[in-house]
C-alpha atoms as a PDB file:
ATOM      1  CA  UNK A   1      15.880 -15.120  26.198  1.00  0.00           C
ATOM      2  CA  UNK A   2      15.254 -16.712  29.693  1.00  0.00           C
ATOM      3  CA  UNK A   3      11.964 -16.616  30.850  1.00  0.00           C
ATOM      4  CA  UNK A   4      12.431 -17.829  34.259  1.00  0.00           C
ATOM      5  CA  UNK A   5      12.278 -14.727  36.128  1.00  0.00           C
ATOM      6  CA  UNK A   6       8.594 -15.049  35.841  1.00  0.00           C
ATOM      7  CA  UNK A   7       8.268 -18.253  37.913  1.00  0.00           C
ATOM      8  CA  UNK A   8      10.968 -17.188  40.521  1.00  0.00           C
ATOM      9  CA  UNK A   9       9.357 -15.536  44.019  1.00  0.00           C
ATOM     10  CA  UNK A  10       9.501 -12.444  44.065  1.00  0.00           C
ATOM     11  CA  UNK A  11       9.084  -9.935  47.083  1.00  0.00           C
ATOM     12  CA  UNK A  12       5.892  -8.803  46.880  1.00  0.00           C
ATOM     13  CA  UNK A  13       6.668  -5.120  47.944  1.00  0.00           C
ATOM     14  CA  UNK A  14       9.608  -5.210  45.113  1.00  0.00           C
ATOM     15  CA  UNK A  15       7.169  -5.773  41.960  1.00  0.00           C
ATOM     16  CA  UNK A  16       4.693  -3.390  43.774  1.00  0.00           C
ATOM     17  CA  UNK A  17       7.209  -0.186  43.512  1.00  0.00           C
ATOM     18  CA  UNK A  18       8.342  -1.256  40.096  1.00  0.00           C
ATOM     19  CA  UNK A  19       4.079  -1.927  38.611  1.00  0.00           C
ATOM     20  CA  UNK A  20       3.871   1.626  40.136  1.00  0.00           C
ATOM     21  CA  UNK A  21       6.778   3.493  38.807  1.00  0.00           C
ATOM     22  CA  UNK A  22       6.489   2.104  35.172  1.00  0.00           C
ATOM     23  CA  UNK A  23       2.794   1.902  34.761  1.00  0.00           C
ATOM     24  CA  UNK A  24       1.333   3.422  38.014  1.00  0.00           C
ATOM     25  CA  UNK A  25      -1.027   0.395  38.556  1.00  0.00           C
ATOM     26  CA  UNK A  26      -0.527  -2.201  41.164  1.00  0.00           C
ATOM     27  CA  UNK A  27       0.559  -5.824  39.750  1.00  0.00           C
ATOM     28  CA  UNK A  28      -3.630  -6.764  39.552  1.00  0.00           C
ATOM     29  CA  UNK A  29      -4.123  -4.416  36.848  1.00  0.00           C
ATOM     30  CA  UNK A  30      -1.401  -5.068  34.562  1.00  0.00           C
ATOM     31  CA  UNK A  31      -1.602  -7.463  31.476  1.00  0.00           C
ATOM     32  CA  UNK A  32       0.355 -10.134  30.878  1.00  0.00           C
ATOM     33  CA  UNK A  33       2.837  -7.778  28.965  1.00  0.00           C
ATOM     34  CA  UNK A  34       3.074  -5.541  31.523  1.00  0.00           C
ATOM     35  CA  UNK A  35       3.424  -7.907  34.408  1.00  0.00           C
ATOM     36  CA  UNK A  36       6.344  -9.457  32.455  1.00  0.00           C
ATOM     37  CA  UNK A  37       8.156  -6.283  32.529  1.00  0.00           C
ATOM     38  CA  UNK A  38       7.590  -5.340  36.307  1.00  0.00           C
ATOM     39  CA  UNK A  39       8.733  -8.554  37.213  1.00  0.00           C
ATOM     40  CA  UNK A  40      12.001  -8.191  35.135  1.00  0.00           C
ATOM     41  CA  UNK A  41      11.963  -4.608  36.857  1.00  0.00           C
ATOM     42  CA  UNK A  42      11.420  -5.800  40.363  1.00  0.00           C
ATOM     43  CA  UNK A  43      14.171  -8.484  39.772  1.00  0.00           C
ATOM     44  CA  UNK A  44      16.688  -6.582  38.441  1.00  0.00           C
ATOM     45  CA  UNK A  45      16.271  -3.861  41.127  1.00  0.00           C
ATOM     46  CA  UNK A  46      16.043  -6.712  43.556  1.00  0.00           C
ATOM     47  CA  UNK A  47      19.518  -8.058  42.746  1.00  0.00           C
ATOM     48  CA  UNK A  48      21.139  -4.456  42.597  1.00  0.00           C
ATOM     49  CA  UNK A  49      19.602  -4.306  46.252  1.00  0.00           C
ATOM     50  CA  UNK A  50      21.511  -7.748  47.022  1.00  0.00           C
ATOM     51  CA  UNK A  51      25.086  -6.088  46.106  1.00  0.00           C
ATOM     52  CA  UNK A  52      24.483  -3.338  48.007  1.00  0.00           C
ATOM     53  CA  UNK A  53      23.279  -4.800  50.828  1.00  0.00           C
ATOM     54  CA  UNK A  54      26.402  -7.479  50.920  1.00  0.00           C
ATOM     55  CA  UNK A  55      28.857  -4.653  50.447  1.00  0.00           C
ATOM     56  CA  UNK A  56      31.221  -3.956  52.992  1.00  0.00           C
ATOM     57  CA  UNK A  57      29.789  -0.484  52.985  1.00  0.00           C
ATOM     58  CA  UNK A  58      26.499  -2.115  54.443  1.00  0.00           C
ATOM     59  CA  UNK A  59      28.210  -3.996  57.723  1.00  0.00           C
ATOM     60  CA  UNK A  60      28.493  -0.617  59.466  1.00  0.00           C
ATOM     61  CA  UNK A  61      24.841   1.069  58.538  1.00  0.00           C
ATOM     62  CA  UNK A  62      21.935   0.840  61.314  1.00  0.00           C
ATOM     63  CA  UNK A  63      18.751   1.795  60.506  1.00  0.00           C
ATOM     64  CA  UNK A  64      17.344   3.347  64.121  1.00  0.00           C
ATOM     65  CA  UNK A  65      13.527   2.575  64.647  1.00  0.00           C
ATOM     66  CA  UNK A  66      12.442   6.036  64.185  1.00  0.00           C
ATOM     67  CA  UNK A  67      13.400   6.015  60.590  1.00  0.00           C
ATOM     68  CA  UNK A  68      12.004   2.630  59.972  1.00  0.00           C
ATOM     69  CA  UNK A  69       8.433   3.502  61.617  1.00  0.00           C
ATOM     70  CA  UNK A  70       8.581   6.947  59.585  1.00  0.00           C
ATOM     71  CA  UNK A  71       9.102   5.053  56.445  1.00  0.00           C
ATOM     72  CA  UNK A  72       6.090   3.223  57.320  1.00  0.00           C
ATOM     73  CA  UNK A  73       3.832   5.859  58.407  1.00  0.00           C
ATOM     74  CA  UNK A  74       4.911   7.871  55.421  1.00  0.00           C
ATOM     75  CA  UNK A  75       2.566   4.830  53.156  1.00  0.00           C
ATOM     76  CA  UNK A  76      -0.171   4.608  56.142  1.00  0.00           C
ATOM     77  CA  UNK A  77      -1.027   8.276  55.607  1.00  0.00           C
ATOM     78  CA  UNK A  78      -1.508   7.637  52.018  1.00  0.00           C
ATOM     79  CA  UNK A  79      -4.873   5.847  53.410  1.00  0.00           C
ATOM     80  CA  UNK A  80      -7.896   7.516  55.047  1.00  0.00           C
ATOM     81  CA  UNK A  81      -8.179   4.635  57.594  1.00  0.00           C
ATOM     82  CA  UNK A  82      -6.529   1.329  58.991  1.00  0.00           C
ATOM     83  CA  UNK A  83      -9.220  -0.943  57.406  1.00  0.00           C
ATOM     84  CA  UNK A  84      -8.253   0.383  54.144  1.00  0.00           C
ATOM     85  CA  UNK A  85      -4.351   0.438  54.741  1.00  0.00           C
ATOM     86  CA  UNK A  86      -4.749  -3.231  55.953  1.00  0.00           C
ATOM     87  CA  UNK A  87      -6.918  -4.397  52.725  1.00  0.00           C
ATOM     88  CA  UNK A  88      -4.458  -2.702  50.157  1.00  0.00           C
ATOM     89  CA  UNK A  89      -1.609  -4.572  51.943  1.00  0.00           C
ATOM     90  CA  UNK A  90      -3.557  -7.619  51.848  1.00  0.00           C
ATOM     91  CA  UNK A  91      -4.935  -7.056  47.921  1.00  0.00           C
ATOM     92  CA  UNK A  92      -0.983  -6.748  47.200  1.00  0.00           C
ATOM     93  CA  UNK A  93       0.633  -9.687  48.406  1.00  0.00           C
ATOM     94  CA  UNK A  94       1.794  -8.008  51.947  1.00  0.00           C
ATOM     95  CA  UNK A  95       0.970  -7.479  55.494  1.00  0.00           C
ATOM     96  CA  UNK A  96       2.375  -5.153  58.132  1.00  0.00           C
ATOM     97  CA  UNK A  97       4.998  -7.296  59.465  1.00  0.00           C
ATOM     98  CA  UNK A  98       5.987  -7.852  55.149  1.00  0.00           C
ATOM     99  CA  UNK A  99       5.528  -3.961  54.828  1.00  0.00           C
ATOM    100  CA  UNK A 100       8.142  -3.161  57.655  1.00  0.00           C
ATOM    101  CA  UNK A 101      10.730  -5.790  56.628  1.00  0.00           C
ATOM    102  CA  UNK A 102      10.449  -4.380  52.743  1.00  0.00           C
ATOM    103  CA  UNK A 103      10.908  -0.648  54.267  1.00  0.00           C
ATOM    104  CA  UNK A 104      14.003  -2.072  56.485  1.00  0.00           C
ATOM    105  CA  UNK A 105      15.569  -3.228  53.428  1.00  0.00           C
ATOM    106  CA  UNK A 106      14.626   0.222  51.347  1.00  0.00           C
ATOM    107  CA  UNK A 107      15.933   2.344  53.952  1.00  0.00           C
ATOM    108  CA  UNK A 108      19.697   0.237  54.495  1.00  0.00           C
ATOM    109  CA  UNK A 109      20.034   0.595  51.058  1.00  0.00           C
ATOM    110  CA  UNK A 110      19.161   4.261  50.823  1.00  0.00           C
ATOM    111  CA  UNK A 111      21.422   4.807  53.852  1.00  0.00           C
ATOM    112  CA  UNK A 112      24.513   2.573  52.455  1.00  0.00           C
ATOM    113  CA  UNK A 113      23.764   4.655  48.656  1.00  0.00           C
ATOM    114  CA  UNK A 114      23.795   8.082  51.126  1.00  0.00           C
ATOM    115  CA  UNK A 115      26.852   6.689  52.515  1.00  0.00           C
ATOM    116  CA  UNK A 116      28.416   6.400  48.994  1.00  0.00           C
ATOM    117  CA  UNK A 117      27.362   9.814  47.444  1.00  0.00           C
ATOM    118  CA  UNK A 118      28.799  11.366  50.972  1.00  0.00           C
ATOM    119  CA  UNK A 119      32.800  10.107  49.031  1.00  0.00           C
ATOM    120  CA  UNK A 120      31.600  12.588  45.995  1.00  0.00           C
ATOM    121  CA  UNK A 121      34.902  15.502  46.266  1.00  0.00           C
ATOM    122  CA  UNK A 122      33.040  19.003  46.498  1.00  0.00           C
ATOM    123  CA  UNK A 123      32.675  21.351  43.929  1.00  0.00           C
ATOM    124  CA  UNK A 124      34.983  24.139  43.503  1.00  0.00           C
ATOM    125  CA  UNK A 125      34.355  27.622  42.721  1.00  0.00           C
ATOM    126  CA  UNK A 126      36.563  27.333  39.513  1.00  0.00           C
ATOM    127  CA  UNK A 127      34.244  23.894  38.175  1.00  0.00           C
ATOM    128  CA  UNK A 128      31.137  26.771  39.423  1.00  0.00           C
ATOM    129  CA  UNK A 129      32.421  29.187  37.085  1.00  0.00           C
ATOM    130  CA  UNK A 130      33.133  26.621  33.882  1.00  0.00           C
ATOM    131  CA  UNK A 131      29.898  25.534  34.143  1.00  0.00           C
ATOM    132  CA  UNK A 132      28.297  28.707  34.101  1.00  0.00           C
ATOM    133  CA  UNK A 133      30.483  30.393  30.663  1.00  0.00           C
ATOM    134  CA  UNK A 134      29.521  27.061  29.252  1.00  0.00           C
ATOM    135  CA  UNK A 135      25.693  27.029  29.562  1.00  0.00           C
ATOM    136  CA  UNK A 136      25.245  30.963  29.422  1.00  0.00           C
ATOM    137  CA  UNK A 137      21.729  30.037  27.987  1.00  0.00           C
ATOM    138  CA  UNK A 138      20.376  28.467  31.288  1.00  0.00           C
ATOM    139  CA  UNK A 139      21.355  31.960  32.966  1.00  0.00           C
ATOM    140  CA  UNK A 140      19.167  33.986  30.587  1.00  0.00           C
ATOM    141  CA  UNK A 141      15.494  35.075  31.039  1.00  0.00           C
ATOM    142  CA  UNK A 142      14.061  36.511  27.950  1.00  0.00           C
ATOM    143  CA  UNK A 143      11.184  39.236  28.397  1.00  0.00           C
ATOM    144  CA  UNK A 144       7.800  37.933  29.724  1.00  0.00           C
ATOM    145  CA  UNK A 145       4.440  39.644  30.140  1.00  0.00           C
ATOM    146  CA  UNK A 146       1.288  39.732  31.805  1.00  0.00           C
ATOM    147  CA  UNK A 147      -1.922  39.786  29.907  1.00  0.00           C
ATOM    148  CA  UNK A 148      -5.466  39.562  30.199  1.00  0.00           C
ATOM    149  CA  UNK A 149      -7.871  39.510  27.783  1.00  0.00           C
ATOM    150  CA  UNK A 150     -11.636  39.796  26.420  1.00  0.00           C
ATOM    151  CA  UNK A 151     -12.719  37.418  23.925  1.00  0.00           C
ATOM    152  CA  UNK A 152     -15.693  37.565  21.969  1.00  0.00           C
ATOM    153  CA  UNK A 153     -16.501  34.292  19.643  1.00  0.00           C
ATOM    154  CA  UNK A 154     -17.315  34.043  16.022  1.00  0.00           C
ATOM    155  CA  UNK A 155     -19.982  30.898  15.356  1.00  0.00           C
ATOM    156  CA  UNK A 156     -22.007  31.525  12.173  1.00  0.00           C
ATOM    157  CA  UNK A 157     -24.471  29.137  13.655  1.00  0.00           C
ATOM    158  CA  UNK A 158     -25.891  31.462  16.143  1.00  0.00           C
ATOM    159  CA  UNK A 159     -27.078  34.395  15.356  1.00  0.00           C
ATOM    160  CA  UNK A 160     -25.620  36.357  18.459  1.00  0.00           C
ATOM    161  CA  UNK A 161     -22.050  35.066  17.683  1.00  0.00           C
ATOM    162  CA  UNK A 162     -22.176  35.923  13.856  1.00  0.00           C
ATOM    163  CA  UNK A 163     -18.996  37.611  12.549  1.00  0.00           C
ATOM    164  CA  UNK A 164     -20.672  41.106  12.053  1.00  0.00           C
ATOM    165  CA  UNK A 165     -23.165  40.602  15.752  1.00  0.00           C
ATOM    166  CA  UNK A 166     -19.233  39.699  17.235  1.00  0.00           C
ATOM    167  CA  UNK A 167     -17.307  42.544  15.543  1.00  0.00           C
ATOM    168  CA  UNK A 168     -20.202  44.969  17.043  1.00  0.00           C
ATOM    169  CA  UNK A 169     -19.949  43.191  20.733  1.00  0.00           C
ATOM    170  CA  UNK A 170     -16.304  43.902  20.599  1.00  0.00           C
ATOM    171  CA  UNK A 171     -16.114  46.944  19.068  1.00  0.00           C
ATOM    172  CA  UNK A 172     -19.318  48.215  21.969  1.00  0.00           C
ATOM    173  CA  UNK A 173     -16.736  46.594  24.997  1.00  0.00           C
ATOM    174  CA  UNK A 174     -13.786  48.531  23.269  1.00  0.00           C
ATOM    175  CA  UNK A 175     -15.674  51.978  23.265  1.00  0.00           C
ATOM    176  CA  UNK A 176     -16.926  51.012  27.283  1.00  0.00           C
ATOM    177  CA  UNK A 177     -12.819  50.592  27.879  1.00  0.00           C
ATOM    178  CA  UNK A 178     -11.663  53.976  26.241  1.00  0.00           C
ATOM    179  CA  UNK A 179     -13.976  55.557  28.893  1.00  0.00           C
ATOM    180  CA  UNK A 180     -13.407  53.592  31.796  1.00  0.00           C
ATOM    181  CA  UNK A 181     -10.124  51.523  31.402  1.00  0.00           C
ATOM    182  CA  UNK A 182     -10.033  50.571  35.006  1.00  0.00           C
ATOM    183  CA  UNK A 183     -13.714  48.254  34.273  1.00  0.00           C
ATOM    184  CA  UNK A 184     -11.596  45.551  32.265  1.00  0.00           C
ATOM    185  CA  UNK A 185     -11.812  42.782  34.841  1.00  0.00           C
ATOM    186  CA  UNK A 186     -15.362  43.691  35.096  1.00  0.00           C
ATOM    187  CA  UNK A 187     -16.261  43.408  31.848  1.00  0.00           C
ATOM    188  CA  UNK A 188     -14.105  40.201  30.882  1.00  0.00           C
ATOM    189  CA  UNK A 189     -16.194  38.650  33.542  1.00  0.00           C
ATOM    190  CA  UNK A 190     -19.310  40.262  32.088  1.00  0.00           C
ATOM    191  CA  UNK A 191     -18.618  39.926  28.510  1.00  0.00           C
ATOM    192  CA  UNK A 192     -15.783  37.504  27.376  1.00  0.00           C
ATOM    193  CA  UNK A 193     -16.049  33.702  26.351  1.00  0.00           C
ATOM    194  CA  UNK A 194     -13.184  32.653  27.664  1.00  0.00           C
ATOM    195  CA  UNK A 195     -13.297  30.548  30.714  1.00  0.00           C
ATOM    196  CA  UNK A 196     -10.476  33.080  32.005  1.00  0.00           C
ATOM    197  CA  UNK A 197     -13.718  35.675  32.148  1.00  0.00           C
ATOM    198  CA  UNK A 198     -13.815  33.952  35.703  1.00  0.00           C
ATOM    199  CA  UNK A 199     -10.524  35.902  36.899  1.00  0.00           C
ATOM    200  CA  UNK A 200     -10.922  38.946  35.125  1.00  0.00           C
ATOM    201  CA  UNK A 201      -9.634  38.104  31.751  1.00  0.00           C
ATOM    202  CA  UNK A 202      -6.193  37.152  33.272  1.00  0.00           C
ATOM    203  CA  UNK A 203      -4.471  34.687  30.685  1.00  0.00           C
ATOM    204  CA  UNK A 204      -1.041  34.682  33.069  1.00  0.00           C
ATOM    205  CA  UNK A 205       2.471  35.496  32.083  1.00  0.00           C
ATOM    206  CA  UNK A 206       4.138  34.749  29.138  1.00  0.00           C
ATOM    207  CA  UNK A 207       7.178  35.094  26.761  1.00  0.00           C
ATOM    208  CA  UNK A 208       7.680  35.191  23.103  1.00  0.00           C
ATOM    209  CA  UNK A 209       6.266  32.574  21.216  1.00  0.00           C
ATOM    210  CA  UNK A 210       3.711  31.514  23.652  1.00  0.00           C
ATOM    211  CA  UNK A 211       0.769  33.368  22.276  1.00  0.00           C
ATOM    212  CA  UNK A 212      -1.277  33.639  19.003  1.00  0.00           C
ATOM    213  CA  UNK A 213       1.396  35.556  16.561  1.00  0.00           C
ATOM    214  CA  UNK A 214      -1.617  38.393  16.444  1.00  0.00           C
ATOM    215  CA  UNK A 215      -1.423  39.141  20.045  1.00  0.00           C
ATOM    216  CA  UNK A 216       1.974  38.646  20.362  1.00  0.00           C
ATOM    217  CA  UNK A 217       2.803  41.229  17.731  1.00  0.00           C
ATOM    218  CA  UNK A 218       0.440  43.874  19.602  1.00  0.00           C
ATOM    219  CA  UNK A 219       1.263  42.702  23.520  1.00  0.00           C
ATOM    220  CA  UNK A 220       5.114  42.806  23.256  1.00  0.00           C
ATOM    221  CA  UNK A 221       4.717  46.816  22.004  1.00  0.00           C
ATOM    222  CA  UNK A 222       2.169  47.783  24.488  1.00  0.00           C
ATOM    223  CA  UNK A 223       3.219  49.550  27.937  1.00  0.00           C
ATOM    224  CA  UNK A 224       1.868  48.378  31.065  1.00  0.00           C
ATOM    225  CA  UNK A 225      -1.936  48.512  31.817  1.00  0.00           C
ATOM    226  CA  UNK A 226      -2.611  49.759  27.877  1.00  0.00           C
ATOM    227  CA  UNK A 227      -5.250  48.409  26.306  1.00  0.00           C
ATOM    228  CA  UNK A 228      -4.767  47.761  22.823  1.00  0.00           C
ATOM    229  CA  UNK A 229      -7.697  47.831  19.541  1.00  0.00           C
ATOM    230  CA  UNK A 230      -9.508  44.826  18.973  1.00  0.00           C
ATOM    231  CA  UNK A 231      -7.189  41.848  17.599  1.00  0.00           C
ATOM    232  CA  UNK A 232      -8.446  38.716  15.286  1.00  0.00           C
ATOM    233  CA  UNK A 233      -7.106  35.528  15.599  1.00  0.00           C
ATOM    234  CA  UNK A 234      -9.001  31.895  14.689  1.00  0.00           C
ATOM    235  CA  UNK A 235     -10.487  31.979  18.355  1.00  0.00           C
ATOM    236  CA  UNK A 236     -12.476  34.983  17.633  1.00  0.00           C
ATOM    237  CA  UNK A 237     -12.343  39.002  18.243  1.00  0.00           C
ATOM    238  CA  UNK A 238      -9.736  39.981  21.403  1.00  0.00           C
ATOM    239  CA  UNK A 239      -9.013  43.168  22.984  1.00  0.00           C
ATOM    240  CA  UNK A 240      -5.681  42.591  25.715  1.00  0.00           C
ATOM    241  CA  UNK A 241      -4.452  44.610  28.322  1.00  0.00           C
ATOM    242  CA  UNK A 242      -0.804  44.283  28.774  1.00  0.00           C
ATOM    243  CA  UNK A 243      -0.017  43.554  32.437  1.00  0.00           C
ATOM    244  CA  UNK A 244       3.375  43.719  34.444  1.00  0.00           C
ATOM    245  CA  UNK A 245       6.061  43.898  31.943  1.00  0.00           C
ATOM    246  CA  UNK A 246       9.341  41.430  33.641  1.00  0.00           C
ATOM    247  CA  UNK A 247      12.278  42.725  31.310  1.00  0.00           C
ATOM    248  CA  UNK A 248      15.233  40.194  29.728  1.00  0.00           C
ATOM    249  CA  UNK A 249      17.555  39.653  32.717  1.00  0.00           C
ATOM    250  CA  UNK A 250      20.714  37.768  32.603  1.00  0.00           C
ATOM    251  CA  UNK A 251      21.201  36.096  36.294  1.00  0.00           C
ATOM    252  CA  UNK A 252      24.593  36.867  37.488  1.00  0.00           C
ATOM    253  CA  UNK A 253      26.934  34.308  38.321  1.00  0.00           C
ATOM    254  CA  UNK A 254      26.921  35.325  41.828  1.00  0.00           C
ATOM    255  CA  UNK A 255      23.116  34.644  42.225  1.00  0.00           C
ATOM    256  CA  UNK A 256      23.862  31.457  39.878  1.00  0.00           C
ATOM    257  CA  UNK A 257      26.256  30.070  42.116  1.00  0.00           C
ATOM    258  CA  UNK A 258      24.143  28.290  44.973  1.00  0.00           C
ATOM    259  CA  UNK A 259      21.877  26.513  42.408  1.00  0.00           C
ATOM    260  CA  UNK A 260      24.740  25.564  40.042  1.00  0.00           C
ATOM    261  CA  UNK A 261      26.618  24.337  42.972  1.00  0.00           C
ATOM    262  CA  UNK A 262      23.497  22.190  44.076  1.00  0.00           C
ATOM    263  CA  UNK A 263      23.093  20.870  40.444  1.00  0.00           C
ATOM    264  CA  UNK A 264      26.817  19.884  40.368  1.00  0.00           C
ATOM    265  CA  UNK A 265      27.032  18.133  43.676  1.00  0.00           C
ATOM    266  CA  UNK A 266      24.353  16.121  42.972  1.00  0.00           C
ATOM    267  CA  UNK A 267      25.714  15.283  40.160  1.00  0.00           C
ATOM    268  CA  UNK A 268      28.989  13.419  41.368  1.00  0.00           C
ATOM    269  CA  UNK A 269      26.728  12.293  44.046  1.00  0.00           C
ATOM    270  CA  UNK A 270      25.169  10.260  41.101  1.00  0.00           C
ATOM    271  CA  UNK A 271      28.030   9.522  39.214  1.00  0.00           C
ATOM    272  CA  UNK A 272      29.900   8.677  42.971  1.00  0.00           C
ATOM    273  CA  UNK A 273      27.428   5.972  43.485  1.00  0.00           C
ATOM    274  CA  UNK A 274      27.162   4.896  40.030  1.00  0.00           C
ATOM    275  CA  UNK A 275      30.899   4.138  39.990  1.00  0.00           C
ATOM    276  CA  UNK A 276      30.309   2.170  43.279  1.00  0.00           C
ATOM    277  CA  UNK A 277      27.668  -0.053  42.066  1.00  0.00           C
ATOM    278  CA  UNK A 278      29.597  -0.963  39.017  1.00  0.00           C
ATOM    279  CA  UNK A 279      32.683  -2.397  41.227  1.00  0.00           C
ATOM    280  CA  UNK A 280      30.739  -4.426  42.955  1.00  0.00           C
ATOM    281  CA  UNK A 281      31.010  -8.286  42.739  1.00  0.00           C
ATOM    282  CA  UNK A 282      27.843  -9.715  40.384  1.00  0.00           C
ATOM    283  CA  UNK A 283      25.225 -11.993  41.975  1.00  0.00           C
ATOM    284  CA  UNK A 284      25.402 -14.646  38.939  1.00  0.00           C
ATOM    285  CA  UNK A 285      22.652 -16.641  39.866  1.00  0.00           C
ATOM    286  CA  UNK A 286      20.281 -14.097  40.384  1.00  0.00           C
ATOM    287  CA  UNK A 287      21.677 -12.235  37.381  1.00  0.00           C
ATOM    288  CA  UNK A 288      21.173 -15.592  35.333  1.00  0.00           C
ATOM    289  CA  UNK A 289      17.025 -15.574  35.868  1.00  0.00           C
ATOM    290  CA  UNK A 290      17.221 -12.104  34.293  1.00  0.00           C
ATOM    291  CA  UNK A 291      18.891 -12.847  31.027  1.00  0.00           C
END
């Protein structure tokens, strides 16, 4: 292979982006290895960038001044002042005047690729419909539920946590419950050794599969707000109150259709420009320091 690419100029901005995207370091931290591939990154991108920009497609596209100074202030505002907005520039190869002329180029390209995808034919209801009898799986929510939880730990190395001082903690929080089931937040953040003791025991919302089989096996046949008997599983001595119970739901087709639609249109978008890009002529030299 061609090493050339790595002595060819490169714009600055251009091996920035792709350091960032594949790595997210700038070009100073990466080793040799990885500077080798965000320069072959940066070039290829770089001559994609070159076709698009000398398409026909590109003569008529304008970027107005408002874009181009958003596009800049967009990457000022990652940076709690000028001095330091000025010295990352500066540390990366680029000043403001290099900044601007890199976003002019990022934003006719986005525009002339907008352009493109704007060709894509819309989707009908009929392709809506296909789509959703052939992925009937994405349309199905199996039953989730809430939980919380007390936890109680067994450690044979202290004294407090040994399996018969645990099984009497849990079994003393249990009794507490029976009598005054509407205390369990309280007494998760009392009692339990789970950092969820901070918010009342509250593990979140989850479906099969998600849990330890143990507390699976008791949650999924509990009602909602029942406490169930103490549970064992490898983390220690539980006791779970099931929370709201969100039942298996198949979405309908007709609540479906505005995110299938969205999924499909950007779709040929995507395949609209990708079509594009492949019919356009190939810049052989540049392509030649990348092979």
């Amino acid at each position: 292979m061609n090493h050339c690419a790595t002595v060819i100029e490169i714009d600055p901005y251009s091996l920035l982006r792709a350091s960032l995207a594949l790595f997210q370091k700038t070009p100073s931290e990466l080793d040799e290895r990885q500077l080798t591939q965000a320069r072959d990154q940066a070039l290829k991108e770089h001559a994609i960038e070159n076709r698009v920009l000398r398409s026909p497609e590109a003569a008529a596209v304008i970027v107005s001044e408002r874009t181009l100074a958003k596009a800049v202030q967009e990457i000022r505002e990652r940076f709690p002042d000028e001095q330091s907005f000025v010295a990352a520039l500066e540390h990366n190869g680029l000043d403001k005047h290099s900044l601007q002329s890199a976003m002019l180029r990022q934003c006719k390209v986005e525009n002339v690729l907008e352009k493109v995808a704007a060709r894509a034919s819309t989707v009908s209801e009929v392709e809506i419909g296909i789509y959703y009898h052939l992925h009937p799986e994405k349309f199905h929510r199996p039953e989730q539920r809430g939980a919380k939880h007390i936890l109680i730990t067994i450690n044979e190395e202290f004294p407090e946590n040994s399996r018969a001082n645990a099984w009497q903690r849990i079994c003393d929080i249990a009794a507490r419950l029976k009598q005054k089931p509407h205390k369990f937040a309280d007494l998760a953040l009392k009692y339990s050794e789970c950092p969820t003791a901070l918010q009342g025991g509250e593990l979140g919302t989850f479906g099969r599969g998600q849990l330890f089989p143990q507390i699976e096996a008791v949650l999924f046949g509990m009602k909602e707000k029942q406490i169930s008997d103490v549970i064992e599983t490898e983390a220690g001595f539980h006791i779970v109150q099931c929370g709201k119970i969100h039942g298996a739901e198949t979405i309908s087709l007709k609540k479906a259709q505005s995110k299938i639609r969205q999924l499909m249109q950007e779709r040929a978008r995507r395949t609209c420009q990708r079509t594009w890009l492949a019919s356009l002529p190939v810049d052989r030299d540049t392509l030649s320091t990348i092979n």
